[in-house]
PDB file of N, CA and C in Angstrom:
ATOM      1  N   UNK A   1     113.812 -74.348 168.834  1.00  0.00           N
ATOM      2  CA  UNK A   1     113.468 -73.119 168.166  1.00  0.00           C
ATOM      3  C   UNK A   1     113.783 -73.259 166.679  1.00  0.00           C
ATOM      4  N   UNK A   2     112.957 -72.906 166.071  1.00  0.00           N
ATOM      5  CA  UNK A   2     112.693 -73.164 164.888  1.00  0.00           C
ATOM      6  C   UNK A   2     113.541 -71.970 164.205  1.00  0.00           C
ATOM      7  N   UNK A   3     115.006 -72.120 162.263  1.00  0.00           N
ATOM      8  CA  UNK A   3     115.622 -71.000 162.347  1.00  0.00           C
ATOM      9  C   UNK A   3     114.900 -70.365 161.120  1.00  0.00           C
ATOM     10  N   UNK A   4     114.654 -69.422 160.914  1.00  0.00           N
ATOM     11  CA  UNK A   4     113.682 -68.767 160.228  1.00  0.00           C
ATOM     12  C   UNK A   4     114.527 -68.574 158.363  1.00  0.00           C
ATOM     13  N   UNK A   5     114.165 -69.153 157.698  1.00  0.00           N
ATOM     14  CA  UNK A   5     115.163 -69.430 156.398  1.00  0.00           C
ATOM     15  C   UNK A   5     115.162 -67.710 155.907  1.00  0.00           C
ATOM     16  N   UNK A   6     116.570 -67.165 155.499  1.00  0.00           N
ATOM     17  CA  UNK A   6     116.550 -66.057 155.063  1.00  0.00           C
ATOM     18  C   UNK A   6     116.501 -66.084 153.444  1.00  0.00           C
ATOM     19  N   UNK A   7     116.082 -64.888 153.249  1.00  0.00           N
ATOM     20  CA  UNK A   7     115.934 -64.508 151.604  1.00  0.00           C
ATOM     21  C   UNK A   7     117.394 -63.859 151.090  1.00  0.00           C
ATOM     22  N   UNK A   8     117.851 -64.293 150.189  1.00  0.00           N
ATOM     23  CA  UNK A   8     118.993 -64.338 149.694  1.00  0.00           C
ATOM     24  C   UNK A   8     119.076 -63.563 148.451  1.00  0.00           C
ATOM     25  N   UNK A   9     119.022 -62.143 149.014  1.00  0.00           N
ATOM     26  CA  UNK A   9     118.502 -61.474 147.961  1.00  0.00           C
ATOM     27  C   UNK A   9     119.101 -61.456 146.961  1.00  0.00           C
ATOM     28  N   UNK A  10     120.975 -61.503 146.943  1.00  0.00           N
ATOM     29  CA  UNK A  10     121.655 -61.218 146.154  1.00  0.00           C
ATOM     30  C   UNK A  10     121.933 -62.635 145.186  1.00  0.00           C
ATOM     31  N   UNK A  11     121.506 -63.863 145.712  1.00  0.00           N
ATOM     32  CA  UNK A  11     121.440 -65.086 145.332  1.00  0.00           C
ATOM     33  C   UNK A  11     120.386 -65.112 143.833  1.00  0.00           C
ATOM     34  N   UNK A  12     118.894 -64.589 144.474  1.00  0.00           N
ATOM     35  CA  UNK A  12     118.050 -64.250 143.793  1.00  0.00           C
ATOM     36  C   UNK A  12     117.571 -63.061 142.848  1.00  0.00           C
ATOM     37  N   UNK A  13     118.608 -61.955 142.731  1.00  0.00           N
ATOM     38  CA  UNK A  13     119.144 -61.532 141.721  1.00  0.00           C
ATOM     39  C   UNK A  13     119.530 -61.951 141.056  1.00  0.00           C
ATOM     40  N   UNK A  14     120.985 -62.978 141.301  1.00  0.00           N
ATOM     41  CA  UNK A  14     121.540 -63.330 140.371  1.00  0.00           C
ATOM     42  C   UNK A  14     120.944 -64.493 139.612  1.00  0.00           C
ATOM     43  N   UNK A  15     119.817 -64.865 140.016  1.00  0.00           N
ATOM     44  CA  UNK A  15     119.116 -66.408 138.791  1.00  0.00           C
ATOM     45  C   UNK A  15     118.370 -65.308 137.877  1.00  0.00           C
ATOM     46  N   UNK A  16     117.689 -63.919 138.430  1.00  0.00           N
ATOM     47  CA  UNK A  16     117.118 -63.157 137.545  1.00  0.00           C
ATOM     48  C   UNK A  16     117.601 -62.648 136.753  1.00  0.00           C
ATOM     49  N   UNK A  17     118.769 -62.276 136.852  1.00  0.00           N
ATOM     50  CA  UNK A  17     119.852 -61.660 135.814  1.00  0.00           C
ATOM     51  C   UNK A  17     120.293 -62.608 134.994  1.00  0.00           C
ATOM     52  N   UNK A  18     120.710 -64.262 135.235  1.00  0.00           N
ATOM     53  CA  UNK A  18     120.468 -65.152 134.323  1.00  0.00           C
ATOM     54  C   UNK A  18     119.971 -65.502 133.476  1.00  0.00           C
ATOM     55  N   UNK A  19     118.453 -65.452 134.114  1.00  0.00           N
ATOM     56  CA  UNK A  19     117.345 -65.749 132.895  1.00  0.00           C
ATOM     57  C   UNK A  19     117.414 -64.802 131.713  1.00  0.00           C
ATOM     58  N   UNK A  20     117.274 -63.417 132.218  1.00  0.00           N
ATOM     59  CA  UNK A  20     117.391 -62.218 131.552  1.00  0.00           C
ATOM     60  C   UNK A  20     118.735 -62.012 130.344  1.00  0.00           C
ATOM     61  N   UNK A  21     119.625 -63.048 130.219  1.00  0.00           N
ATOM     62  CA  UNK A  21     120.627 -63.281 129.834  1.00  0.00           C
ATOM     63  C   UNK A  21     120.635 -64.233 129.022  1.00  0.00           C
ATOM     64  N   UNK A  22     120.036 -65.366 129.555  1.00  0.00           N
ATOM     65  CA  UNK A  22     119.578 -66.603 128.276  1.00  0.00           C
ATOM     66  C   UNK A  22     118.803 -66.342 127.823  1.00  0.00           C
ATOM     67  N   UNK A  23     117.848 -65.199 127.345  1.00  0.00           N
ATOM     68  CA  UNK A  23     116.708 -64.894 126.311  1.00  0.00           C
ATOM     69  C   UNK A  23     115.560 -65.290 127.327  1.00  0.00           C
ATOM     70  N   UNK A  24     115.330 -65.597 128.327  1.00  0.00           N
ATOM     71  CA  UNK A  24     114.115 -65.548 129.181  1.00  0.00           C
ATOM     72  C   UNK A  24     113.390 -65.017 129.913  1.00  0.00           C
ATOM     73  N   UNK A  25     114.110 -63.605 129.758  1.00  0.00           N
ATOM     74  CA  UNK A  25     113.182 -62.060 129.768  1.00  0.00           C
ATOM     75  C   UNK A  25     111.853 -62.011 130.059  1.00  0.00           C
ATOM     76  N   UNK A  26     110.867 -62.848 128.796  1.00  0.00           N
ATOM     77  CA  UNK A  26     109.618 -62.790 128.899  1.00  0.00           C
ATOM     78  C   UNK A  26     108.753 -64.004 129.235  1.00  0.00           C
ATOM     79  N   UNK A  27     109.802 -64.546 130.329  1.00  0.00           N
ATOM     80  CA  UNK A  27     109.354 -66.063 129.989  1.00  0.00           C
ATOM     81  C   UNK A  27     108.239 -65.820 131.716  1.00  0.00           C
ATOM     82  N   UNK A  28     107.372 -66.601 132.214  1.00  0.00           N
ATOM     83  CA  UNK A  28     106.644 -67.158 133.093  1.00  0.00           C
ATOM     84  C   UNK A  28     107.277 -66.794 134.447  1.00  0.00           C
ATOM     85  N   UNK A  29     108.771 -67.431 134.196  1.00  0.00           N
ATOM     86  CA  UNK A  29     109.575 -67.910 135.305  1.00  0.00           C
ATOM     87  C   UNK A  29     110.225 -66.867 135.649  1.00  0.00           C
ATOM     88  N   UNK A  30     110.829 -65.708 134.848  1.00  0.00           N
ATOM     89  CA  UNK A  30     111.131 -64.221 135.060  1.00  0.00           C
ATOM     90  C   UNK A  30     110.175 -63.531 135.984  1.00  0.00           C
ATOM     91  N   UNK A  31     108.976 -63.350 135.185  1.00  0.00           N
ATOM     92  CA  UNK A  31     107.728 -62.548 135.367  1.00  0.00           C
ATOM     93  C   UNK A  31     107.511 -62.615 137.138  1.00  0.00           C
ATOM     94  N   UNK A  32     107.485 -64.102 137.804  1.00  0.00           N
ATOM     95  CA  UNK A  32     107.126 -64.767 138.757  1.00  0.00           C
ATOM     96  C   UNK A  32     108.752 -64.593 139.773  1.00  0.00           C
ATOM     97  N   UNK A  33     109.475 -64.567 139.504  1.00  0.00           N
ATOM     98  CA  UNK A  33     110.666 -63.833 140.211  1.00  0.00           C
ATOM     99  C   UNK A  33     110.610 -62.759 140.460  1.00  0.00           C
ATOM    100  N   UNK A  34     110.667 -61.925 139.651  1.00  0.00           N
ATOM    101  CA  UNK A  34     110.626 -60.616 139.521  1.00  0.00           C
ATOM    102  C   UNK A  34     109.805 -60.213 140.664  1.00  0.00           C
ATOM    103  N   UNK A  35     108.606 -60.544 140.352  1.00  0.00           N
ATOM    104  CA  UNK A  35     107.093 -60.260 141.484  1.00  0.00           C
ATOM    105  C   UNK A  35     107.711 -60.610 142.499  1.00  0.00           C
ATOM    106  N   UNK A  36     107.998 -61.666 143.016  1.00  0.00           N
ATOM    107  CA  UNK A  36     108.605 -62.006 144.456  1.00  0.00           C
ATOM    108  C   UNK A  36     109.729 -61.374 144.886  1.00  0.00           C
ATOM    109  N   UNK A  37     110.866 -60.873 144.048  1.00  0.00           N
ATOM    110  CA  UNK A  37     111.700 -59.803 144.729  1.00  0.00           C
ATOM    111  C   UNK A  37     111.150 -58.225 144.972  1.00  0.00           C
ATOM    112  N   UNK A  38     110.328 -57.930 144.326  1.00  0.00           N
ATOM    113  CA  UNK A  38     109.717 -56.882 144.369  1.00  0.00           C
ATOM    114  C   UNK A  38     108.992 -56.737 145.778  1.00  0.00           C
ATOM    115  N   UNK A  39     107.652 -58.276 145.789  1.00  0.00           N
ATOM    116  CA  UNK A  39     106.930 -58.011 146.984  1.00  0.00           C
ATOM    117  C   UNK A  39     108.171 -58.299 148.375  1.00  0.00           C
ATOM    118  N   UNK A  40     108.925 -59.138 148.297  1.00  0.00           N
ATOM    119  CA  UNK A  40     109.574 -58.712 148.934  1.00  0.00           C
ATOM    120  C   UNK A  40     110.304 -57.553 149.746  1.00  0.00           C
ATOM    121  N   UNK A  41     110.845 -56.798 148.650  1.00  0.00           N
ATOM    122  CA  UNK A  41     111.482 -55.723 148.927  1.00  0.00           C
ATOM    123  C   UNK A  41     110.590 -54.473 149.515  1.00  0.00           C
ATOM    124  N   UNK A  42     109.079 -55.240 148.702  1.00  0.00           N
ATOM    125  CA  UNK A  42     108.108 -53.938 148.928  1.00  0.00           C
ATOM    126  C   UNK A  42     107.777 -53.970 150.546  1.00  0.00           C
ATOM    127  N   UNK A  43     107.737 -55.336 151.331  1.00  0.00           N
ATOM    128  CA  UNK A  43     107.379 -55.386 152.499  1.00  0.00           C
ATOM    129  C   UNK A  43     108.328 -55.096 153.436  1.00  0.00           C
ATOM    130  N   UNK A  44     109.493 -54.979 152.701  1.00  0.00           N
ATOM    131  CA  UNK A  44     110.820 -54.108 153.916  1.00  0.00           C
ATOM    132  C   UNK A  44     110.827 -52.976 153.668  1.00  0.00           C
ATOM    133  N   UNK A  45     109.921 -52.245 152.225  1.00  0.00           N
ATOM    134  CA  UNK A  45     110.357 -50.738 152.916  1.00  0.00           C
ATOM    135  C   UNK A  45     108.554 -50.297 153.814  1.00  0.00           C
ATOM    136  N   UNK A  46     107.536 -51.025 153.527  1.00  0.00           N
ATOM    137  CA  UNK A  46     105.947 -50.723 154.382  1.00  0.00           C
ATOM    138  C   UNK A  46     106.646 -51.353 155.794  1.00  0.00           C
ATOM    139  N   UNK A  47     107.397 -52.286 155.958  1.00  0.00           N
ATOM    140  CA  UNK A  47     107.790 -52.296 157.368  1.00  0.00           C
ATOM    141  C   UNK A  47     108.383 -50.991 158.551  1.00  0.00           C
ATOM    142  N   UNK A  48     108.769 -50.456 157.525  1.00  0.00           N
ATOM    143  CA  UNK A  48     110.025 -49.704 157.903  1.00  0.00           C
ATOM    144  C   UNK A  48     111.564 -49.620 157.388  1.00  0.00           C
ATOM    145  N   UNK A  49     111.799 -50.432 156.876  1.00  0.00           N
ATOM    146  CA  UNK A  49     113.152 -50.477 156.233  1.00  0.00           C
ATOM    147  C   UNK A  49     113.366 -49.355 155.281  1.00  0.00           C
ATOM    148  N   UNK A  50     114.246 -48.415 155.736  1.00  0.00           N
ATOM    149  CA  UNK A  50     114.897 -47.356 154.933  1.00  0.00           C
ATOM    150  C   UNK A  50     116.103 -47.673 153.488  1.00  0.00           C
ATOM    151  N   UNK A  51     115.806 -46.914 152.150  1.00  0.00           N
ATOM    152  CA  UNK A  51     116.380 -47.353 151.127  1.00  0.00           C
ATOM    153  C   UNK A  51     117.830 -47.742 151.350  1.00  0.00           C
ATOM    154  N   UNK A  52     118.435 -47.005 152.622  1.00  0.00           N
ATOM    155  CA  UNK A  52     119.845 -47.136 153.025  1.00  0.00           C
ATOM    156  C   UNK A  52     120.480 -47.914 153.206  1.00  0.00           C
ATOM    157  N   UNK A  53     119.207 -48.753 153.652  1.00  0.00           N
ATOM    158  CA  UNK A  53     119.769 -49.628 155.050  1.00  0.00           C
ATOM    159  C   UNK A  53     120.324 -50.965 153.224  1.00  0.00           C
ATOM    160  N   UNK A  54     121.590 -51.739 154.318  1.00  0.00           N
ATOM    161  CA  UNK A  54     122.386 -52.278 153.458  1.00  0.00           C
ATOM    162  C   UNK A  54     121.848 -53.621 153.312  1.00  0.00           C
ATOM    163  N   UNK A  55     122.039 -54.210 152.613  1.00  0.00           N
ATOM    164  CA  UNK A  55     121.405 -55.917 151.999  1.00  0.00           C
ATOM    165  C   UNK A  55     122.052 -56.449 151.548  1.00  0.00           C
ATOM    166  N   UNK A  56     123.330 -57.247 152.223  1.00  0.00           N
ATOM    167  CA  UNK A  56     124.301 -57.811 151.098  1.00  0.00           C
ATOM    168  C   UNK A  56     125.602 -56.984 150.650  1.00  0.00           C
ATOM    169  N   UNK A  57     125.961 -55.496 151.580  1.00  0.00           N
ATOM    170  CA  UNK A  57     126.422 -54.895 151.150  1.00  0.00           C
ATOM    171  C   UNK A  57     126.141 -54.171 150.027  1.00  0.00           C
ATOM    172  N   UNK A  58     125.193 -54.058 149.782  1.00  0.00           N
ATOM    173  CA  UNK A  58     124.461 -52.826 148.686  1.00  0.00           C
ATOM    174  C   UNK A  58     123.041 -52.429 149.640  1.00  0.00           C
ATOM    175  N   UNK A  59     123.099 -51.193 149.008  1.00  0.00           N
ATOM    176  CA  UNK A  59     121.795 -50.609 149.789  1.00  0.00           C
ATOM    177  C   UNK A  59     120.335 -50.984 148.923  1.00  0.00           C
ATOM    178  N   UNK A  60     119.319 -50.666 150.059  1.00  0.00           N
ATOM    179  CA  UNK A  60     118.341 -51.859 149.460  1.00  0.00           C
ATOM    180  C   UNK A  60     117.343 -50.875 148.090  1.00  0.00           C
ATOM    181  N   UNK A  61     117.732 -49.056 148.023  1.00  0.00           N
ATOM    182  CA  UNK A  61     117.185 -48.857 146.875  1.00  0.00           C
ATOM    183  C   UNK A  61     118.074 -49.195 145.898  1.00  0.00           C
ATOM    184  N   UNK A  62     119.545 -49.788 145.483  1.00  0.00           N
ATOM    185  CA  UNK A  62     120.061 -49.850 144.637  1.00  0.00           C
ATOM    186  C   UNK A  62     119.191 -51.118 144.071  1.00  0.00           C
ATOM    187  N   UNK A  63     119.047 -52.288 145.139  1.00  0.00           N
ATOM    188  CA  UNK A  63     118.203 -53.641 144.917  1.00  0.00           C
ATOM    189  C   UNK A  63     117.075 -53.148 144.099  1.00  0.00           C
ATOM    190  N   UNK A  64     116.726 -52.484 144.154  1.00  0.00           N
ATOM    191  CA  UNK A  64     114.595 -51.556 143.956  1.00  0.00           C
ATOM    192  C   UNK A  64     115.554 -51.611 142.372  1.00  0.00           C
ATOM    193  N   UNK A  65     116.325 -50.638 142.205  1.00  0.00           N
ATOM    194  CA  UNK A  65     116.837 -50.089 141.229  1.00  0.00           C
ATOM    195  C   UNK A  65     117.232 -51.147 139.934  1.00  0.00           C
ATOM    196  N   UNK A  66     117.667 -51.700 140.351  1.00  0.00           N
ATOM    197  CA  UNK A  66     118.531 -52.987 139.547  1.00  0.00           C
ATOM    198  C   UNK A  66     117.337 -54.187 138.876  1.00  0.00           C
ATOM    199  N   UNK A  67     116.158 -54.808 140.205  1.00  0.00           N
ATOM    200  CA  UNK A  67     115.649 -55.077 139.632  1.00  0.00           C
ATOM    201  C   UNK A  67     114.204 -54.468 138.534  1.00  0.00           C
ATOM    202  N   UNK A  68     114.360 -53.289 138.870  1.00  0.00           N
ATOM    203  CA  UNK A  68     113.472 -52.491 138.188  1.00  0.00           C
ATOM    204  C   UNK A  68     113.793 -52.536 136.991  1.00  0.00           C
ATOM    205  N   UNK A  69     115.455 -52.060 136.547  1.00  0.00           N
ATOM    206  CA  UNK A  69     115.601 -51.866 135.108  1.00  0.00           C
ATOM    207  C   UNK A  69     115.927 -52.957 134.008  1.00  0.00           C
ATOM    208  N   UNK A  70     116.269 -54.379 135.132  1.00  0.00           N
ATOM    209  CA  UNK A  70     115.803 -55.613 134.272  1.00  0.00           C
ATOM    210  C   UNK A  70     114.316 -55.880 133.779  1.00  0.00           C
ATOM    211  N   UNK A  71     113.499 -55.931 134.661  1.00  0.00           N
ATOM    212  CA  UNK A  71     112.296 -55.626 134.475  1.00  0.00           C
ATOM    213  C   UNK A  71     111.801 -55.138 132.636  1.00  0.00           C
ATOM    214  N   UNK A  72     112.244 -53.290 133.204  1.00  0.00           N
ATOM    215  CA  UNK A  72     112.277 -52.639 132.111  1.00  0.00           C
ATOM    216  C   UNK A  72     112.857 -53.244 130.622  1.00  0.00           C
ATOM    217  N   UNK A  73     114.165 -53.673 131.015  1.00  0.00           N
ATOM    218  CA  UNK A  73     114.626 -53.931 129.443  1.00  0.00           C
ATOM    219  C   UNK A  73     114.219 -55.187 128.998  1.00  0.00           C
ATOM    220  N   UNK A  74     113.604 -56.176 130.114  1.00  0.00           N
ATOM    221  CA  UNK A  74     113.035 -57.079 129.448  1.00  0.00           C
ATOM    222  C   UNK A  74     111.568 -56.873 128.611  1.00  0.00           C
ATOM    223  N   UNK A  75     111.116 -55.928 128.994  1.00  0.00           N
ATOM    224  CA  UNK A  75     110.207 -55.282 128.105  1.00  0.00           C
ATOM    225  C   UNK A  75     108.342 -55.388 128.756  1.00  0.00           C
ATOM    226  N   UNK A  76     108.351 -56.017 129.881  1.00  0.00           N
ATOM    227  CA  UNK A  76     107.458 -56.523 130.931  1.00  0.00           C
ATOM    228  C   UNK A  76     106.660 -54.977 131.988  1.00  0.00           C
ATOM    229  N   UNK A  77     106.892 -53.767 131.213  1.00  0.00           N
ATOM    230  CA  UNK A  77     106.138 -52.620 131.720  1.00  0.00           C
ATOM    231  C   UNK A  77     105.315 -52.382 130.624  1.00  0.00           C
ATOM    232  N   UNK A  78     104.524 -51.906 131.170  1.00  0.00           N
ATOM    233  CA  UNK A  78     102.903 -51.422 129.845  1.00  0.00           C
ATOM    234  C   UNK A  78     103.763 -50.406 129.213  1.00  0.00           C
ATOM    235  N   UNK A  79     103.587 -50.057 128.390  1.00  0.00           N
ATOM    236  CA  UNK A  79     103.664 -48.838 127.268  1.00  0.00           C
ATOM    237  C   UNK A  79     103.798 -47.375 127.956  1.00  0.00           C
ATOM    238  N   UNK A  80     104.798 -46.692 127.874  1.00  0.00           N
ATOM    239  CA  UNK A  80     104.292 -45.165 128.805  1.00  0.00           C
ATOM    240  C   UNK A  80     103.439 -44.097 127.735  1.00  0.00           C
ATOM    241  N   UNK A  81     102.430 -43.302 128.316  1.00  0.00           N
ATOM    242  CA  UNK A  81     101.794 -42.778 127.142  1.00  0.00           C
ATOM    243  C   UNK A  81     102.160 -41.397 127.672  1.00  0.00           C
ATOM    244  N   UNK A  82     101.808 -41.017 126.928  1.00  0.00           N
ATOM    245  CA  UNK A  82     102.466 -39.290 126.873  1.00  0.00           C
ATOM    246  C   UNK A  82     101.381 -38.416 127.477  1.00  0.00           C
ATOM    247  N   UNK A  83     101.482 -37.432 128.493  1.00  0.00           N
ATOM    248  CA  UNK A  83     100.437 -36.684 128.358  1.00  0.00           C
ATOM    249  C   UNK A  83     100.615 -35.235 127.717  1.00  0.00           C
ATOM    250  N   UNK A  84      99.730 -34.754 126.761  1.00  0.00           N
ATOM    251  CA  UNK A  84      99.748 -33.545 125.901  1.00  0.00           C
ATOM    252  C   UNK A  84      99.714 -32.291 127.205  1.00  0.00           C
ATOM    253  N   UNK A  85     100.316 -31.849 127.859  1.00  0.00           N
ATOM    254  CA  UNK A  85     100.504 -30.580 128.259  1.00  0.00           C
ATOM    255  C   UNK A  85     100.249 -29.214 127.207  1.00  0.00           C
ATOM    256  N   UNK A  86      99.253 -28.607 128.295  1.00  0.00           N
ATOM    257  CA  UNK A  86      98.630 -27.241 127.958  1.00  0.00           C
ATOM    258  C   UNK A  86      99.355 -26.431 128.319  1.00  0.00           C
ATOM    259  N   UNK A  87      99.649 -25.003 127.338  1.00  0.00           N
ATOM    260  CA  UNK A  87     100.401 -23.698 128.449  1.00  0.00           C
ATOM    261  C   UNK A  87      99.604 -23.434 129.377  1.00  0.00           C
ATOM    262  N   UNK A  88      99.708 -22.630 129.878  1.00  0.00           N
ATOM    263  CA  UNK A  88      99.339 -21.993 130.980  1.00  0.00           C
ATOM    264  C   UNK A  88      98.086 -20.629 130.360  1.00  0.00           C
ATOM    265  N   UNK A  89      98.946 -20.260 129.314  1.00  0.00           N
ATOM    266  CA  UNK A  89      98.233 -18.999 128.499  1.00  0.00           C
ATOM    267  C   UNK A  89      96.980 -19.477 127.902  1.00  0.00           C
ATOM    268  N   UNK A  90      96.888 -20.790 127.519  1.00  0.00           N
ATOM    269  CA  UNK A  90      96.019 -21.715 126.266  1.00  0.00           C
ATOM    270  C   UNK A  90      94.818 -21.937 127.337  1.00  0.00           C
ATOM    271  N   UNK A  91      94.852 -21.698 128.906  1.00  0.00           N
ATOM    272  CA  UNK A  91      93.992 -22.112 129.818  1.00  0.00           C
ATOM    273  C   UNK A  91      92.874 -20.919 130.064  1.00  0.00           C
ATOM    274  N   UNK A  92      92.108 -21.175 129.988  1.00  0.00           N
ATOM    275  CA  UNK A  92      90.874 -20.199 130.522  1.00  0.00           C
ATOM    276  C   UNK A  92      89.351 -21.265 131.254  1.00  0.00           C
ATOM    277  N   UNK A  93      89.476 -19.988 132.537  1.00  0.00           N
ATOM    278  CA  UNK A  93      88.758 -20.809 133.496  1.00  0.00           C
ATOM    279  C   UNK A  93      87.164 -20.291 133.213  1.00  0.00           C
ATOM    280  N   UNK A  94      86.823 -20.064 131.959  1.00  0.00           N
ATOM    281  CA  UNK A  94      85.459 -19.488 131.787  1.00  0.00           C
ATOM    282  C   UNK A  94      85.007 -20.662 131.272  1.00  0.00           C
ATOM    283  N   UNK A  95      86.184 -21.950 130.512  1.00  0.00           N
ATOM    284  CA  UNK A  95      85.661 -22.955 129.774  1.00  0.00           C
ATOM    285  C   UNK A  95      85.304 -23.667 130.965  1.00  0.00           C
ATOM    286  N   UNK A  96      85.470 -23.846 132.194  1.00  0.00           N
ATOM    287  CA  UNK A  96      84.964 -24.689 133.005  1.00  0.00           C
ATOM    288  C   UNK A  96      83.929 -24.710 133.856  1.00  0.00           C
ATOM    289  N   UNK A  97      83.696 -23.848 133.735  1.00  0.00           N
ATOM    290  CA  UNK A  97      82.209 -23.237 134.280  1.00  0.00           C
ATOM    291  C   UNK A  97      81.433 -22.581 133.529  1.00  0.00           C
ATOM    292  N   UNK A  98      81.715 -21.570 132.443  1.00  0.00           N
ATOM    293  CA  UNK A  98      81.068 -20.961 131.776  1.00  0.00           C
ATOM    294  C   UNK A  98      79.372 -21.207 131.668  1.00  0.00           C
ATOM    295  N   UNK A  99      78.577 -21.566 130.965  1.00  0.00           N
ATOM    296  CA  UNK A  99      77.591 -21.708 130.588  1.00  0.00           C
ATOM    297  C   UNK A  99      76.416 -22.647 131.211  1.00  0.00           C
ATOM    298  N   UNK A 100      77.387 -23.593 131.749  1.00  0.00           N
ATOM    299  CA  UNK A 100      76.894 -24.896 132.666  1.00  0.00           C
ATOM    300  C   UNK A 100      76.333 -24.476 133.664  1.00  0.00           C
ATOM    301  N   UNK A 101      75.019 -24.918 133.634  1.00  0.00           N
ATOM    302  CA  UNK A 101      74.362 -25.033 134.850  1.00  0.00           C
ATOM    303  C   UNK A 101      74.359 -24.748 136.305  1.00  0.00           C
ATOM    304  N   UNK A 102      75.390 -26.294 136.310  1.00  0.00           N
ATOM    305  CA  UNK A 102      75.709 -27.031 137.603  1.00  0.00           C
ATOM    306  C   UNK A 102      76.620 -26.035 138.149  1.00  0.00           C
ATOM    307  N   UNK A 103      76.727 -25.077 137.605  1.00  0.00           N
ATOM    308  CA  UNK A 103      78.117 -24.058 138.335  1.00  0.00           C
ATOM    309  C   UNK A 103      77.265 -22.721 138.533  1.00  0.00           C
ATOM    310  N   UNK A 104      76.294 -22.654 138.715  1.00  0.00           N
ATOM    311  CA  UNK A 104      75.535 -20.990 138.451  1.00  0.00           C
ATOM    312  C   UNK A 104      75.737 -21.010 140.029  1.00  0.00           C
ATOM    313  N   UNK A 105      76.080 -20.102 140.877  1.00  0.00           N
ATOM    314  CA  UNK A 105      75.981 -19.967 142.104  1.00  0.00           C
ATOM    315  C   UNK A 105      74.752 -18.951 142.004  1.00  0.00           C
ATOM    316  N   UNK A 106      74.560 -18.861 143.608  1.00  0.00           N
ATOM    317  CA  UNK A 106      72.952 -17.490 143.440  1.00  0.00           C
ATOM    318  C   UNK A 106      73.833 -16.488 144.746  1.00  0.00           C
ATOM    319  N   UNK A 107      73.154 -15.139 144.210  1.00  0.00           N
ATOM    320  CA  UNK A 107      73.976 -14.365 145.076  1.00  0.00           C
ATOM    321  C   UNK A 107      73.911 -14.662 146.615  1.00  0.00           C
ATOM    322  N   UNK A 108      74.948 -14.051 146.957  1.00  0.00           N
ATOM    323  CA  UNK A 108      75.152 -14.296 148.469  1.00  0.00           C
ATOM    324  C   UNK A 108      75.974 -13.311 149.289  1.00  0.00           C
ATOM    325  N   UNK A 109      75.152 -13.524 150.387  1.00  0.00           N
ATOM    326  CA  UNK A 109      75.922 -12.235 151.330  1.00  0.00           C
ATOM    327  C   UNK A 109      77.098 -12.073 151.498  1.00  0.00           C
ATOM    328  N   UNK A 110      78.087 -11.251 151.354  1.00  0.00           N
ATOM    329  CA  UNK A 110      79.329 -11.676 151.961  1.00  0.00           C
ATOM    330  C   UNK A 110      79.809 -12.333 153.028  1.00  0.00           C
ATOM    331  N   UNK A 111      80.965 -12.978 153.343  1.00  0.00           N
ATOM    332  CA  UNK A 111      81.098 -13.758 154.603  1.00  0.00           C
ATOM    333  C   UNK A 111      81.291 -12.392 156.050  1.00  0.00           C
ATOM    334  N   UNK A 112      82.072 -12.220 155.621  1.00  0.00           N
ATOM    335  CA  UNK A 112      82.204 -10.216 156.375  1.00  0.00           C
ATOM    336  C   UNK A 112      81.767  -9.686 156.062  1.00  0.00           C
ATOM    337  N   UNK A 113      80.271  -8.910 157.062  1.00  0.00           N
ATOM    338  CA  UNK A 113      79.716  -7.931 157.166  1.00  0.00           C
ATOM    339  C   UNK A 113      80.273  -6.855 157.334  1.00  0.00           C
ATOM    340  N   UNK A 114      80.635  -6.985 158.836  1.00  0.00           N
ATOM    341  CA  UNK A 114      81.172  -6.320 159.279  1.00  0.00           C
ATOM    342  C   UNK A 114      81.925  -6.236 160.342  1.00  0.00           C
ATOM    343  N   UNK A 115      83.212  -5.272 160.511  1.00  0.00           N
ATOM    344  CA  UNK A 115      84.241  -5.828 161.114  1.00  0.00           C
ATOM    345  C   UNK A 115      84.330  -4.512 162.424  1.00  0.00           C
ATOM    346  N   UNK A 116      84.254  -4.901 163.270  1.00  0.00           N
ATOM    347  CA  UNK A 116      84.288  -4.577 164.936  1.00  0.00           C
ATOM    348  C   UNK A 116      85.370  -4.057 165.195  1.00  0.00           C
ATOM    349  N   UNK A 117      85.954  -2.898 165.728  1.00  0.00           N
ATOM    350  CA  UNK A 117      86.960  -2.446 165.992  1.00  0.00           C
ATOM    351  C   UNK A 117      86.958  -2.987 167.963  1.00  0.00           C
ATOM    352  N   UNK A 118      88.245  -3.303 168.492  1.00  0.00           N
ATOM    353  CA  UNK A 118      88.280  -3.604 169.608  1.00  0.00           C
ATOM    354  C   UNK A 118      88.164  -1.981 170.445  1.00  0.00           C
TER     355      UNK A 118
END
C-alpha cells in the first residue's frame, strides 16, 4: 500500500514567509507558492473542511488569513477601486424607465377581479 505524501502546510508557509523576507515578494517563485497553498487550502474548504478544523495546531482560516496578507503586502493583488455610492435621496426611479421605450407597459387588467366571499 502505497503512503500518500502529506502537505506540510506549516513547512510551506514557512519557505513563503522566507521569500517574502529576502525581498522575493514579487518574484515567480512566491507568486507560484502562494497559488499552491491557496489551491490547496481552497480544495479543503469545497471538500468540506470547516475554517475550524485545526492544521498544525492552528485553525485552517487563520492559514487562509496569514497567507492572504503576505500575499497582500507583497503587493501581488490588483488595485482596489472605489465604488462612488449614491444616497438614497439622489435616486429616482423615473430615470430608469422614464421615457424609454422598452419600459412602456400597455394597460392591463388587474390580477384580482374579483374576490369571492366563502
Amino acid at each position: 500500500m502505497k503512503k500518500e505524501q502529506s502537505y506540510e502546510i506549516d513547512i510551506q508557509f514557512a519557505n513563503l514567509k522566507d521569500l517574502f523576507k529576502s525581498g522575493k515578494g514579487d518574484s515567480i517563485e512566491f507568486d507560484e507558492l502562494s497559488r499552491e497553498m491557496l489551491d490547496y487550502m481552497g480544495r479543503l474548504t469545497i471538500s468540506g473542511v470547516s475554517g475550524d478544523t485545526i492544521i498544525e495546531k492552528i485553525p485552517l482560516d487563520l492559514w487562509k488569513d496569514r497567507v492572504f496578507h503576505l500575499i497582500e503586502r507583497a503587493g501581488l493583488l490588483p488595485e482596489y477601486k472605489m465604488v462612488e455610492e449614491v444616497e438614497e435621496d439622489e435616486l429616482n426611479d423615473s430615470d430608469w424607465y422614464g421615457d424609454n421605450g422598452e419600459f412602456t407597459f400597455g394597460e392591463s387588467e388587474p390580477i384580482l377581479t374579483k374576490i369571492e366571499r366563502i
